[in-house]
Each structure stands twice: as C-alpha cells, then as structure tokens.
Protein backbone atom coordinates (compact mmCIF):
# COMPACT_ATOMS: atom_id res chain seq x y z
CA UNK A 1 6.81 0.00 5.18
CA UNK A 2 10.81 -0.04 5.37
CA UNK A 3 11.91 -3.45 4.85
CA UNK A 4 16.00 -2.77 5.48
CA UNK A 5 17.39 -0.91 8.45
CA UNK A 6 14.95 -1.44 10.68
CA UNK A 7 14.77 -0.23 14.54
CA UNK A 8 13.80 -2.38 17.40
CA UNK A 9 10.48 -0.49 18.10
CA UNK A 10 9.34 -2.43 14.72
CA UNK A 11 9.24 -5.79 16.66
CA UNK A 12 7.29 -7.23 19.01
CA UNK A 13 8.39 -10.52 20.46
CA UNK A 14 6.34 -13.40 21.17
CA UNK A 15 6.79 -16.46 23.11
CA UNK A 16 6.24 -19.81 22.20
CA UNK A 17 2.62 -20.30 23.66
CA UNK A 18 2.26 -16.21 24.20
CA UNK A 19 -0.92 -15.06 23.04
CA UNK A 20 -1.25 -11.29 22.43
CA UNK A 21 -4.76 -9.84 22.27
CA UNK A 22 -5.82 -6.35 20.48
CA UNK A 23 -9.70 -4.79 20.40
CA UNK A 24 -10.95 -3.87 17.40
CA UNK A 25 -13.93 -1.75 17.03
CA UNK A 26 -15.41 -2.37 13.91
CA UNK A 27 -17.94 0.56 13.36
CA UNK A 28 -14.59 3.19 13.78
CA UNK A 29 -12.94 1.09 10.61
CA UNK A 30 -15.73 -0.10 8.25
CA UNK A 31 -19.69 1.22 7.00
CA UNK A 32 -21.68 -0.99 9.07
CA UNK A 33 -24.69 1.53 9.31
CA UNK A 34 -26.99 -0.78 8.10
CA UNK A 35 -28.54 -3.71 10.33
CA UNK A 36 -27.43 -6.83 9.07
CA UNK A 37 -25.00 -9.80 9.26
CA UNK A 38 -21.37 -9.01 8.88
CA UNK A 39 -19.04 -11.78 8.44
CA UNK A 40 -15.21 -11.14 9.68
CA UNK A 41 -11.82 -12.40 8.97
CA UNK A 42 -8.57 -11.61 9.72
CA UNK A 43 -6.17 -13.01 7.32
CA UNK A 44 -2.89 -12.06 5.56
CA UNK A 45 0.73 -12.21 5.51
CA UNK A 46 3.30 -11.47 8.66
CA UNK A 47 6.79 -11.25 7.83
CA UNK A 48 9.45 -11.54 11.04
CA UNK A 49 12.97 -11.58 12.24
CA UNK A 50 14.99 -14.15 14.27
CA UNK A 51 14.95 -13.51 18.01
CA UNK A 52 17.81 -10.83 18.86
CA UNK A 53 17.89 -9.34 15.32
CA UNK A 54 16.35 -6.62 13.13
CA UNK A 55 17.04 -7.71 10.01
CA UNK A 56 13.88 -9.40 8.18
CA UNK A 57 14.09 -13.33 6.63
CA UNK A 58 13.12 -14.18 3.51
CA UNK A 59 10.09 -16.29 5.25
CA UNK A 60 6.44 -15.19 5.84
CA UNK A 61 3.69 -16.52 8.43
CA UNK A 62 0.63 -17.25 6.96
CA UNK A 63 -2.29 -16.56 8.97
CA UNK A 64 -6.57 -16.98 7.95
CA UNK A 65 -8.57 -16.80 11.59
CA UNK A 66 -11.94 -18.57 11.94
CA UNK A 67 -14.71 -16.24 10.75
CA UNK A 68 -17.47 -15.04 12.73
CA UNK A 69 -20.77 -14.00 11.61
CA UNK A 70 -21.74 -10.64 13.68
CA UNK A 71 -25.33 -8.94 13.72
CA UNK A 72 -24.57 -5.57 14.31
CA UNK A 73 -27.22 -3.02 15.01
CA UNK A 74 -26.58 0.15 12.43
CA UNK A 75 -28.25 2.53 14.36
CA UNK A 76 -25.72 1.77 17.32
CA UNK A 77 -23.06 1.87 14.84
CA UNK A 78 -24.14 5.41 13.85
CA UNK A 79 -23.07 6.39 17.10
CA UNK A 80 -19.68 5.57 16.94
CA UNK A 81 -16.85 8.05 15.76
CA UNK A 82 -15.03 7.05 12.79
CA UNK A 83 -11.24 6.37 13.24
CA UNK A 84 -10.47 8.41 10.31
CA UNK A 85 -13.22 10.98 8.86
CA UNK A 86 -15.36 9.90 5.82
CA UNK A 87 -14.43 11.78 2.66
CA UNK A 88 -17.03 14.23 2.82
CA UNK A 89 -15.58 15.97 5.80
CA UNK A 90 -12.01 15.71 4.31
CA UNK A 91 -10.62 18.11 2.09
CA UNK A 92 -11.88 17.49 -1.39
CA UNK A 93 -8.71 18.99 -3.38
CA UNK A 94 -7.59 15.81 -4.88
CA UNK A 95 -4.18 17.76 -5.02
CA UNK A 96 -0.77 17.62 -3.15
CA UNK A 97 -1.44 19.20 -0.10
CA UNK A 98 1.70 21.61 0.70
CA UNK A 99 0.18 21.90 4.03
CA UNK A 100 2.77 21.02 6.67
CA UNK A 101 5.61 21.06 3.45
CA UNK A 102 9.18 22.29 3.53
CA UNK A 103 10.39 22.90 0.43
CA UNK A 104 12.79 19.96 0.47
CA UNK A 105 9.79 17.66 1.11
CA UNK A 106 7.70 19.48 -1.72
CA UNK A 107 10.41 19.48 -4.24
CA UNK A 108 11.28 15.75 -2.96
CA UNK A 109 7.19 14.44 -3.47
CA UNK A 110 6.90 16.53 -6.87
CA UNK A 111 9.83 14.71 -8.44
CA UNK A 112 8.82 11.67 -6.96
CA UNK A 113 4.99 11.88 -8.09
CA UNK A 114 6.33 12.58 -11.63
CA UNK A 115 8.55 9.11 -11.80
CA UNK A 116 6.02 7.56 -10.49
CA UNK A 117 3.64 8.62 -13.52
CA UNK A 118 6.86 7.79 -15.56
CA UNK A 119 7.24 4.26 -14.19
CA UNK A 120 3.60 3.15 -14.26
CA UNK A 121 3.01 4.02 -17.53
CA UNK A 122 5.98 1.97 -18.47
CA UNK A 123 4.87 -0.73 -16.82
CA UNK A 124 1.42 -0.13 -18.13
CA UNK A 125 2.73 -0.64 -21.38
CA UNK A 126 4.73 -3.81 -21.05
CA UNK A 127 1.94 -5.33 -19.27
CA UNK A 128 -0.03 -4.64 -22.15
CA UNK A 129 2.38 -5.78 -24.73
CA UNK A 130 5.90 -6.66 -23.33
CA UNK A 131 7.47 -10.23 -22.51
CA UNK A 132 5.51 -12.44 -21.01
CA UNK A 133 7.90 -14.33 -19.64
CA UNK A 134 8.59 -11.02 -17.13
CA UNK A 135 4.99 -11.07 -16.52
CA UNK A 136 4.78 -14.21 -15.34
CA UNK A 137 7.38 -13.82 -12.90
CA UNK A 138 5.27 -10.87 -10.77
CA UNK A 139 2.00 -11.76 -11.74
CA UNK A 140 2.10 -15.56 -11.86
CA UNK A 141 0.31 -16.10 -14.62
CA UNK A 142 0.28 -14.82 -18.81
CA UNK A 143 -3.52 -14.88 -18.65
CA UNK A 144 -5.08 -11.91 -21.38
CA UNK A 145 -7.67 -10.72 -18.52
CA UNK A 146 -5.07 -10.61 -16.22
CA UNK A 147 -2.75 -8.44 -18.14
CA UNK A 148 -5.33 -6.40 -18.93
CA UNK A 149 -6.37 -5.34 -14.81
CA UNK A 150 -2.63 -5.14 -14.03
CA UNK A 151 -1.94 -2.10 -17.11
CA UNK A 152 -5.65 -0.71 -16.15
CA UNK A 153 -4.68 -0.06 -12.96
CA UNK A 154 -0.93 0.99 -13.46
CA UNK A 155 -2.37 3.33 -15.93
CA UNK A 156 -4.49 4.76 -13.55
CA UNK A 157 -1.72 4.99 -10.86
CA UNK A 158 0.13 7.05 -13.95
CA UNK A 159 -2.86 9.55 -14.61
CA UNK A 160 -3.01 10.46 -10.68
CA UNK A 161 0.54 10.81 -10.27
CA UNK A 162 0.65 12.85 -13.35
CA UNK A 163 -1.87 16.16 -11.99
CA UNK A 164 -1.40 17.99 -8.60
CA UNK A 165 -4.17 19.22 -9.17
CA UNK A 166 -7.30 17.29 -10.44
CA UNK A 167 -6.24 13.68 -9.67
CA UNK A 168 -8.53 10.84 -7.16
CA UNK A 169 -5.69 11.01 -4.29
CA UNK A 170 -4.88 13.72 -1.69
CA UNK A 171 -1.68 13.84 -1.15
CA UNK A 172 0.20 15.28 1.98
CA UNK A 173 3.85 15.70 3.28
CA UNK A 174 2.50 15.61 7.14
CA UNK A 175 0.89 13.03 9.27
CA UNK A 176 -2.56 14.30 10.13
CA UNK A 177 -3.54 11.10 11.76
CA UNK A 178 -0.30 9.79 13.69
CA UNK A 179 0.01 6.94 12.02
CA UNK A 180 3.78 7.53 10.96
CA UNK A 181 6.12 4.93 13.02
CA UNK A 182 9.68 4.93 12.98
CA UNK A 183 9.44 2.65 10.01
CA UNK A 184 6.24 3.51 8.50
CA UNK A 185 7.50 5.44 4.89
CA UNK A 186 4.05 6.50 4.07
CA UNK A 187 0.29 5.11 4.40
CA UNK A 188 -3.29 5.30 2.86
CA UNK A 189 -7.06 5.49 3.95
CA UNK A 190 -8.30 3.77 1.03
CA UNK A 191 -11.91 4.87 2.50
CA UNK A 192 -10.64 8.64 1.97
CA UNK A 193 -7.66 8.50 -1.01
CA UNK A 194 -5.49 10.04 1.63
CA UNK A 195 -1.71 9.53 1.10
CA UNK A 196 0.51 10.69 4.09
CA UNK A 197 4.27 10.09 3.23
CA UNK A 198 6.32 9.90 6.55
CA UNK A 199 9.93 11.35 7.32
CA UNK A 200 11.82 8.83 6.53
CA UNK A 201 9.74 8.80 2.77
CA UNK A 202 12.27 11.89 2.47
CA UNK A 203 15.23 10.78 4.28
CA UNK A 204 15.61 7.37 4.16
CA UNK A 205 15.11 6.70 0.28
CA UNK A 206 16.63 7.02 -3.02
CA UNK A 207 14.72 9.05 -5.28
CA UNK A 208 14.83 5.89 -7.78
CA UNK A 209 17.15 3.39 -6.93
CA UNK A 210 19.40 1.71 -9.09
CA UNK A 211 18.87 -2.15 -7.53
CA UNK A 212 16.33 -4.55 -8.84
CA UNK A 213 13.90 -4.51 -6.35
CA UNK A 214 15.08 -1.70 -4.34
CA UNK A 215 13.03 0.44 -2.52
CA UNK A 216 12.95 3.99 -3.48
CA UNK A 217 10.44 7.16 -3.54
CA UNK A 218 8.58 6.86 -7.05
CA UNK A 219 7.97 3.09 -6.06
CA UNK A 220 6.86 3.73 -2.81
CA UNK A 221 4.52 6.29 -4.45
CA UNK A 222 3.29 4.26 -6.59
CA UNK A 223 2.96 1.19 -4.04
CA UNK A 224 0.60 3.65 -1.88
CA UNK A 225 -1.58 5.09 -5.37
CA UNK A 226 -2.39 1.49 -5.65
CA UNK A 227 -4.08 1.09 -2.46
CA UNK A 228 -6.45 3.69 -3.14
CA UNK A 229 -9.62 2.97 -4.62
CA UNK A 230 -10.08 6.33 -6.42
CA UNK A 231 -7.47 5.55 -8.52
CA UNK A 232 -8.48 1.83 -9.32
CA UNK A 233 -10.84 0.02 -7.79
CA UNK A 234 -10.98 -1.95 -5.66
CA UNK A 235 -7.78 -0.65 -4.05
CA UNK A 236 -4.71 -3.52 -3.31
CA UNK A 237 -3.55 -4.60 -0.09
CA UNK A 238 -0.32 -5.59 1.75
CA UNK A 239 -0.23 -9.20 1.41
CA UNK A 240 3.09 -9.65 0.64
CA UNK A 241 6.46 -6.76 1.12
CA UNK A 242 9.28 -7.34 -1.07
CA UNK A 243 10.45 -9.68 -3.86
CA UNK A 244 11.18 -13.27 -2.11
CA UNK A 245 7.81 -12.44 -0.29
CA UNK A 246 5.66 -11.48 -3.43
CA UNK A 247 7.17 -14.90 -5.39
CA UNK A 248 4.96 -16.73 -2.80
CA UNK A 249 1.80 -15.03 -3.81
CA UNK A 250 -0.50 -16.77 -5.93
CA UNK A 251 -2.24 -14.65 -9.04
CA UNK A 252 -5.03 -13.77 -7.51
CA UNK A 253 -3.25 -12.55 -4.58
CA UNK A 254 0.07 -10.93 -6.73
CA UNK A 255 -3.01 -8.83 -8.21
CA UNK A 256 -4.16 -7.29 -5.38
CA UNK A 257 -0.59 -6.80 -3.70
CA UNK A 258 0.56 -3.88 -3.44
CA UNK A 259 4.34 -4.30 -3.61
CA UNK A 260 4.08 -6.54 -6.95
CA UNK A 261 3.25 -3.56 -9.13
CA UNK A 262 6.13 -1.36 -7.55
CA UNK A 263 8.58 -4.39 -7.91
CA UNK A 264 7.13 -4.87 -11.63
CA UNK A 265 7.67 -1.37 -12.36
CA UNK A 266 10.98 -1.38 -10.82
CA UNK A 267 11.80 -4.27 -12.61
CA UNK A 268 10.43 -3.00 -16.30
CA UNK A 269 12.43 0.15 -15.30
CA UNK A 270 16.16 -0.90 -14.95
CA UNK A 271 15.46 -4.50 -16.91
CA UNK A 272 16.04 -6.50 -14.42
C-alpha cells in the first residue's frame, strides 16, 4: 500500500462510539471443506490519520478481537464459490504474465523484478553474515535461528525474482480481480502466488529510491514475493507499513512482516 500522498477515498472516518460492521464469508476466503471446529480471530495492525487530513501519523491501533470457535459443515462449504480461484484453475506459468502489459509496464516490472533479485540477495547475505547491530534494528533480535529464516526467505524472494520463467509466483501487470484502489500499489493471493502490481506500481514510484526507507518498485516487489507462500513458506503478512511502524513490532512479528524485509533490504542497500 502507498503510505505518502494519499487520496481521501483511502479513509474512512469513524466516530467516537461509531461501530462499523462488514460480513465475512469464510468458505469464499479459507479451505474449510472439512467438518470440524474452526477457531477465528481478527487481529493486526491499523495505521490512521488525524480527522481532516491525509497524511498518515507515526502511531498504529492495535487491535486482537475475541475468538470464536465455529463448527462449520464442509460439505456446505463445498458449495460456496471461492473469492479468488484455487491454483489449479489459475494459470500455472509461474512467469510474468505480459497479459494486459504495455511495454512501459513490462520494461518497468522486468527492471524492477531484477533489483529486486539484486536487493534480496544482498540482504540475504548480510543477514547471514553482516552487522548485527543492523539486524537487530529490523528484526529485533541477533538470535542464530532467526538470522537464519530471515536470509532463507530473502534468498528465496531472490531466486523468484531472478526467472520469468520457472519461478513459484505469477506475476501480472493487470488487475484480474479488482482489487487495485487508488492507493493499492500491488497485492497477493498467497493461496494462488498471484502478484497483481497496480497503476500507480508504475507511476507513482521510483524505480529504487535513494531515501532510507523509501518506497520504491524493487522493494515493493520484493514486499509482495514475501507474502507468497511458494516462495517461502509460510508467506508474511501486513502487520506493520513503514519504518516508525515496523520499530513497534516484536521479533516474532518483524519476521512475519512484510515491510521489515523491504525496509532491511532498503536499508543494507544504500547503508543506511
């Protein structure tokens, strides 16, 4: 997601006292074919701006809901449409799609693909073996095991972005699902490996930028390949966007965030 620059479509606003209420059906999202007893949670991160403004604080809201225990009934749940189809009846090229491509986006995701696979395995490698000190500071901890998952998985983020054509990710230029907002840059089904990167993926970044913690394609690229359990499982979430908002993660969490690995590798990149 854009973080800077933001339109007011982004927001919603909510009262003090308002409560806003959303259905989710659970058998479109998740494999609950077989009879049993699912619990759910909704917990996470939710970042915000003042009333009247656009421009994002430094603050987050944390939020963990009560859980419920649900027995759902898989053969009813067989009978309900997926949201997004299962991988099976996707295409199976795990390749850049240049379905839907102009050549400005093509040339724009090829170069960005490759410094992606440039800054992961970078990162990969001072994970591995470089300060520890810098470590530390994303992942919150200097921990051997630790080190270890974060350069497995940035290694594996550098082996997809490194083939268009035999990698665990498909990769398209157009939004097959209309799921690109206004400030949506690009997004992943981590039950598919789909990538879709948005328009403003190609118009409203940097190819690399040149300011710690700066958003930019190759980051963003790499941000998504780490969501996707094909590439490393399992597959990070958003559970914090941004620098001041990863600092508040813990190490477990930092691990499975999304944006600490781009922000590492943007951070091993221009030595921040």
């Amino acid at each position: 997601m854009k973080t800077t620059d933001l339109s007011e479509d982004a927001f919603l606003a909510i009262a003090p006292g308002q409560t806003i209420e959303s259905e989710v059906e659970i058998a479109e999202l998740y494999d609950v074919e077989t009879s049993d007893t699912y619990t759910v949670q909704a917990a996470g991160l939710l970042r915000y701006a003042e009333a009247g403004s656009t421009e994002l604080t430094n603050d987050t809201l944390v939020y963990s809901s009560n859980k419920l225990d649900l027995d759902i009934d898989g053969e009813a749940a067989k009978r309900v449409a997926y949201a997004v189809a299962p991988l099976d009846t996707l295409d199976k090229r795990t390749q850049l799609s240049t379905s839907g491509c102009s050549s400005s986006q093509l040339s724009q995701l090829r170069s960005a693909l490759s410094s992606c696979q440039s800054l992961a395995s970078a990162a990969a490698t001072a994970a591995t073996s470089g300060s520890a000190t810098k470590f530390q500071e994303y992942f919150k901890t200097t921990s051997s095991s630790v080190r270890s998952t974060v350069a497995a998985r940035l290694r594996a983020v550098a082996s997809d972005c490194g083939s268009t054509t035999s990698g665990r990710t498909a990769s398209y230029c157009n939004d097959s699902y209309g799921y690109c907002s206004s400030n949506v840059l690009a997004y992943t089904l981590p039950a598919s490996n789909y990538i879709a990167y948005c328009g403003i993926f190609y118009s409203g970044l940097p190819a690399l930028s040149g300011t710690c913690h700066g958003q930019d394609r190759a980051t963003t690229v790499l941000h998504e390949e780490t969501h996707a359990p094909g590439v490393y499982s399992p597959g990070t979430d958003d559970l914090g966007y941004g620098y001041a908002n990863a600092q508040k993660l813990t190490s477990a969490q930092a691990v499975l965030n999304a944006d600490t690995y781009a922000l590492y590798a943007n951070a091993i990149y221009l030595g921040c």
